[in-house]
N, C-alpha and C. Protein backbone atom coordinates (compact mmCIF):
# COMPACT_ATOMS: atom_id res chain seq x y z
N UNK A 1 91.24 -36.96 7.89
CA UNK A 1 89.88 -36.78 8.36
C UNK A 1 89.72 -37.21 9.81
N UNK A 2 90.25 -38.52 9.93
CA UNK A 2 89.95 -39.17 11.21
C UNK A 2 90.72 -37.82 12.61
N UNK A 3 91.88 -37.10 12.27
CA UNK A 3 92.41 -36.56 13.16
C UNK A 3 91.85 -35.36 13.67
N UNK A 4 91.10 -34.58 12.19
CA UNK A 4 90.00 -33.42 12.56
C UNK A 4 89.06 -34.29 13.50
N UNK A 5 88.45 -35.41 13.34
CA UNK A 5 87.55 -35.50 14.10
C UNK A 5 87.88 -35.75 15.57
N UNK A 6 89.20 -36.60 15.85
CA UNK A 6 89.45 -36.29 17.12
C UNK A 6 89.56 -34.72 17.56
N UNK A 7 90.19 -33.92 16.83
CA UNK A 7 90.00 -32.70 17.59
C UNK A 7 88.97 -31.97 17.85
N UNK A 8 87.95 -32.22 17.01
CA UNK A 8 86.73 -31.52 17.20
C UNK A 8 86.00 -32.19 18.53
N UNK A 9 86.29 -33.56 18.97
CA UNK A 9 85.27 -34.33 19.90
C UNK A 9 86.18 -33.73 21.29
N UNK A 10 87.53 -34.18 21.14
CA UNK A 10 88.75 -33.23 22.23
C UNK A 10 87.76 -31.95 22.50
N UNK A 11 87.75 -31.57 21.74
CA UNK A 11 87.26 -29.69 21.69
C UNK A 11 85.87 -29.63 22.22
N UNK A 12 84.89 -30.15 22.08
CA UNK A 12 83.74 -30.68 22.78
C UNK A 12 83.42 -30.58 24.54
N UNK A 13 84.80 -31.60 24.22
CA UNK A 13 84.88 -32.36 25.52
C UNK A 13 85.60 -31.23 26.59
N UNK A 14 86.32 -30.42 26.09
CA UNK A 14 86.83 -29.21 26.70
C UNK A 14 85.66 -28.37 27.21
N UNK A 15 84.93 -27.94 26.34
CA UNK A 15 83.79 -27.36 26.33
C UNK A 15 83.04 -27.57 27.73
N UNK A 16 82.36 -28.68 27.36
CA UNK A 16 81.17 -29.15 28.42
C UNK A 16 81.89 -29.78 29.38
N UNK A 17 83.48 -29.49 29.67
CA UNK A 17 83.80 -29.89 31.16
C UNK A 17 84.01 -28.06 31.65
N UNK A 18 84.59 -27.34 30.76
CA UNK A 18 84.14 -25.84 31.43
C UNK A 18 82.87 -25.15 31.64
N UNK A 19 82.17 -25.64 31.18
CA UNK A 19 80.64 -25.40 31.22
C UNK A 19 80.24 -25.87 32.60
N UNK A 20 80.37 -27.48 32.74
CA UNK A 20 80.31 -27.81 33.89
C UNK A 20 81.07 -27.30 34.86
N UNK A 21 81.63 -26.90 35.06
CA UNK A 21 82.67 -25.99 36.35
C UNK A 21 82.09 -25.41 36.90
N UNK A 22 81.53 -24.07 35.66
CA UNK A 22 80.87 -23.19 35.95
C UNK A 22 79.57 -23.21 35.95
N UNK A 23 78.98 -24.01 35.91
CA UNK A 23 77.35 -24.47 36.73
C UNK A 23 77.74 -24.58 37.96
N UNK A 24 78.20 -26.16 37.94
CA UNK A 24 78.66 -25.94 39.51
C UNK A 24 78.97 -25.15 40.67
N UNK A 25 80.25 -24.59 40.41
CA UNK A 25 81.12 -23.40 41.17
C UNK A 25 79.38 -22.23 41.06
N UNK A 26 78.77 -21.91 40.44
CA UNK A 26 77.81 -20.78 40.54
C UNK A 26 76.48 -21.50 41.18
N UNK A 27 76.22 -22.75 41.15
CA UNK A 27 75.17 -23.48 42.12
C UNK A 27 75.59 -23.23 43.16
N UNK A 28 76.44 -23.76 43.95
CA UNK A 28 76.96 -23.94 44.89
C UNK A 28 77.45 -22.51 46.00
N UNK A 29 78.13 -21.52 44.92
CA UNK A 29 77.78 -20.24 45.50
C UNK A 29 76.48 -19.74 45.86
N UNK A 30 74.91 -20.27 45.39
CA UNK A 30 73.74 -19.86 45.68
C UNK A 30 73.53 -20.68 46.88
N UNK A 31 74.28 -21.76 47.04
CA UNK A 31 74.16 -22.70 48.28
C UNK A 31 72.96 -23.53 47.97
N UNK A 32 72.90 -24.43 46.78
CA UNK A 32 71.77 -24.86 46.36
C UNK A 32 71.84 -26.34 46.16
N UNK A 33 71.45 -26.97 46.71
CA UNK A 33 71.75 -28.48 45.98
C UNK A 33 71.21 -28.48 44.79
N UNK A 34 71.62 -29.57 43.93
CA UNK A 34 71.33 -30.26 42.67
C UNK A 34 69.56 -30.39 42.62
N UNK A 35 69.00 -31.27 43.41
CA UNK A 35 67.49 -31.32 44.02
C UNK A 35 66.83 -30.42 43.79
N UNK A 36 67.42 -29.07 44.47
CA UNK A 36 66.14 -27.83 44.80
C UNK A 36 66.67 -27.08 43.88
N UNK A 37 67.88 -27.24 42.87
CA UNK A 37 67.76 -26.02 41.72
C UNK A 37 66.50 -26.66 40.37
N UNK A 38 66.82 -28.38 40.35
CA UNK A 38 66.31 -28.51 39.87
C UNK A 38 64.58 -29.00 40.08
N UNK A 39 64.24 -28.72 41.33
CA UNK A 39 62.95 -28.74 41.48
C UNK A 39 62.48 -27.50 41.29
N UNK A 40 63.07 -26.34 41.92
CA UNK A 40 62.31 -24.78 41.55
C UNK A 40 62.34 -24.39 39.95
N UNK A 41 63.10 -24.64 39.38
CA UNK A 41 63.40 -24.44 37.86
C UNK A 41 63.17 -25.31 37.07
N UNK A 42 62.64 -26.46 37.01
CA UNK A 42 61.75 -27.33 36.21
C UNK A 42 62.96 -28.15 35.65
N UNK A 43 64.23 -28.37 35.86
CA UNK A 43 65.13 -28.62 35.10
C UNK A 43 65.44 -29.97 35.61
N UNK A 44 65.65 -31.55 34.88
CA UNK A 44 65.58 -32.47 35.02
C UNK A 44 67.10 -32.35 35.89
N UNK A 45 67.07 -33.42 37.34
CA UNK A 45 68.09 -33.36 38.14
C UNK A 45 69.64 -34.14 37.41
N UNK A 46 68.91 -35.05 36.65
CA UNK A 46 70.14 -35.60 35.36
C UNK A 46 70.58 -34.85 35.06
N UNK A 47 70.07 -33.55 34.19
CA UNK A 47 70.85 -33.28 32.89
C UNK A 47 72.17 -31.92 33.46
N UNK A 48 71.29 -31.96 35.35
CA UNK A 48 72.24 -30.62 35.40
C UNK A 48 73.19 -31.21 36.54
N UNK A 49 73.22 -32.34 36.79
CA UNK A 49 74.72 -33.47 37.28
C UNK A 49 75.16 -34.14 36.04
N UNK A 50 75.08 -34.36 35.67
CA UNK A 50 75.83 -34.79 34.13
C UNK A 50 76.53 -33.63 33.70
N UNK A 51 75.74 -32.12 33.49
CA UNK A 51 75.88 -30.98 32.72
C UNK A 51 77.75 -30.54 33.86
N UNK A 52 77.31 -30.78 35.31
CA UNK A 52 78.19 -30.58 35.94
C UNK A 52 79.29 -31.31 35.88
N UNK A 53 79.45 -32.14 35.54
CA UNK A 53 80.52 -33.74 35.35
C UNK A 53 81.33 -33.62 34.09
N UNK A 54 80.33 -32.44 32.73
CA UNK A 54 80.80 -32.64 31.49
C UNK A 54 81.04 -33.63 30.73
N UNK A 55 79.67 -34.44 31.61
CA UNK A 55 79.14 -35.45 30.57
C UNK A 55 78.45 -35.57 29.50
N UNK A 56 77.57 -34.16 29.48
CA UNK A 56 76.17 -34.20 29.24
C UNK A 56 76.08 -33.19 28.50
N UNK A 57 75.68 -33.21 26.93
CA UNK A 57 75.62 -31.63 25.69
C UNK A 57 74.42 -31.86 26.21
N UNK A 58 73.51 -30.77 26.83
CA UNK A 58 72.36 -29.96 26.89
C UNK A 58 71.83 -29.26 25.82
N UNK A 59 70.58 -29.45 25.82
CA UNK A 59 70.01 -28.41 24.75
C UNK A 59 70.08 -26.84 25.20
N UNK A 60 70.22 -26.02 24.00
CA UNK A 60 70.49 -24.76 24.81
C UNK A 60 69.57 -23.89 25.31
N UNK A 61 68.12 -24.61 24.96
CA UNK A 61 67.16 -23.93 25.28
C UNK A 61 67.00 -24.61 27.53
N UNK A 62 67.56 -25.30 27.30
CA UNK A 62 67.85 -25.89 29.07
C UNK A 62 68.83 -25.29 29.78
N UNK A 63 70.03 -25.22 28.77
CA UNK A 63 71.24 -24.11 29.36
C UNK A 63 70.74 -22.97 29.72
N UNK A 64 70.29 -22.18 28.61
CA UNK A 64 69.77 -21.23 29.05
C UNK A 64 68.66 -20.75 30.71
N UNK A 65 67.90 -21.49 30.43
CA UNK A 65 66.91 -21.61 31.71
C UNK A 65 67.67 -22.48 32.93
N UNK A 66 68.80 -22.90 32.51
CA UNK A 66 69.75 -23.66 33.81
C UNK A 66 70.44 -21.90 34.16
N UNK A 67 70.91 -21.36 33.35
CA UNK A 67 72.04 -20.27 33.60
C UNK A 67 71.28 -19.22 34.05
N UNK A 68 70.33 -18.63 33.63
CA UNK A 68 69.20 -18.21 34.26
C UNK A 68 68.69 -18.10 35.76
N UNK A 69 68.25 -19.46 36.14
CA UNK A 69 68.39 -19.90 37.41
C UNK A 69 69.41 -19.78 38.16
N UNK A 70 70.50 -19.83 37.46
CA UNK A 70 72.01 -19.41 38.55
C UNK A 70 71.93 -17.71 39.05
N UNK A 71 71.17 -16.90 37.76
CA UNK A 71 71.25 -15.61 38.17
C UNK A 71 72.23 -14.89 37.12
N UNK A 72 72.25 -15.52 35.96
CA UNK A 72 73.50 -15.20 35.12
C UNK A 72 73.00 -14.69 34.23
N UNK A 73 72.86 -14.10 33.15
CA UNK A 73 72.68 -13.65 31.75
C UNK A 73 73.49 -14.62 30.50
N UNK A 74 72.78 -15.18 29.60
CA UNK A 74 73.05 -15.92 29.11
C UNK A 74 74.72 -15.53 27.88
N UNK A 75 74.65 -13.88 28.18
CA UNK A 75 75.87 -13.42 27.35
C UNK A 75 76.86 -13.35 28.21
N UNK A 76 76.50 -13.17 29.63
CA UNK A 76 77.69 -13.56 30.78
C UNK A 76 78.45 -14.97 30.77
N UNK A 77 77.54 -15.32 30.60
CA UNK A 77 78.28 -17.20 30.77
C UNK A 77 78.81 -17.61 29.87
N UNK A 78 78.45 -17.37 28.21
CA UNK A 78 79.22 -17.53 27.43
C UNK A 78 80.60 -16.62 27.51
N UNK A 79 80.74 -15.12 27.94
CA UNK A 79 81.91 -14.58 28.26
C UNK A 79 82.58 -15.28 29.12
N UNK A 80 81.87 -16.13 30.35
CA UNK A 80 83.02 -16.40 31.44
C UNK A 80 83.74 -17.81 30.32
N UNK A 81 83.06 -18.71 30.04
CA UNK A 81 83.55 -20.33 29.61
C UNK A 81 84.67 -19.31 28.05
N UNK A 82 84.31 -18.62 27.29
CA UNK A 82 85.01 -18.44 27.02
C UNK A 82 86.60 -17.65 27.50
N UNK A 83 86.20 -16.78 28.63
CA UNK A 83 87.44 -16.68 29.15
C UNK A 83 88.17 -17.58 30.10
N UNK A 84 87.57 -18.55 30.27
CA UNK A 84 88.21 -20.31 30.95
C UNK A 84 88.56 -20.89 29.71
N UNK A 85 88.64 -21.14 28.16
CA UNK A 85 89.07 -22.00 27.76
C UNK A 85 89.99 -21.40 26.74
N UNK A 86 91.28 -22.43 26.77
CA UNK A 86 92.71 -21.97 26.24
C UNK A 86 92.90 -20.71 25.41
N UNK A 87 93.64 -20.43 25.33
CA UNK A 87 93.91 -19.37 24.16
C UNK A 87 93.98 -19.78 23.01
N UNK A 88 93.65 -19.46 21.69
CA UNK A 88 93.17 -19.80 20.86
C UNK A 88 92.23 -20.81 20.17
N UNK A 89 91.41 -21.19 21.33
CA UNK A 89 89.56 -21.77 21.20
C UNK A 89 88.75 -20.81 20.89
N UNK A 90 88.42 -21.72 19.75
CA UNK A 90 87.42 -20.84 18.82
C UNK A 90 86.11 -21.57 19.42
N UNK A 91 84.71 -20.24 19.82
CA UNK A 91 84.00 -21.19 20.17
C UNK A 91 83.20 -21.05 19.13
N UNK A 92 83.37 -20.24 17.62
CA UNK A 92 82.83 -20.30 16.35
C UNK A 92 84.22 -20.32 15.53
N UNK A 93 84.00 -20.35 14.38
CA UNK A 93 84.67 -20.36 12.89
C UNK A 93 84.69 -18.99 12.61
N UNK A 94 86.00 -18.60 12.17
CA UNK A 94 85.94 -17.33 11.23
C UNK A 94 85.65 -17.57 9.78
């Protein structure tokens, strides 16, 4: 039991550090600081430096309106993080 659960928190942690990449890397292409994405878009300046660090599980109703704000479509971004993370990451269960 204990070893599933390391892999699942591992697997997590994979997650929301590719997530964070790609906030980042797509802020930063808008040429935006942290500040003014999250002052025009209502989005707390924590959750989207943390979110960038892959510190920080976001709610997805914030992801969304974070990814949004980048200019992304929310089925784009899940295509890109899934084509950034390993080959055979499941980001559901069959």
């Amino acid at each position: 039991m204990k070893k599933q659960n390391k892999k699942a928190q591992d697997d997590k942690l994979l997650l929301l550090d590719v997530m964070g990449q790609i906030v980042k890397e797509k802020r930063k292409a808008l040429n935006k600081g942290i500040l003014l994405l999250s002052y025009e878009y209502d989005i707390p300046s924590s959750s989207i430096a943390q979110l960038e660090k892959g510190k920080r599980d976001v709610q997805i109703s914030t992801l969304w309106k974070l990814v949004n704000a980048l200019g992304m479509n929310f089925t784009d971004f899940i295509d890109e993080v899934n084509a950034r993370l390993p080959e055979g990451f499941k980001l559901t269960e069959d």
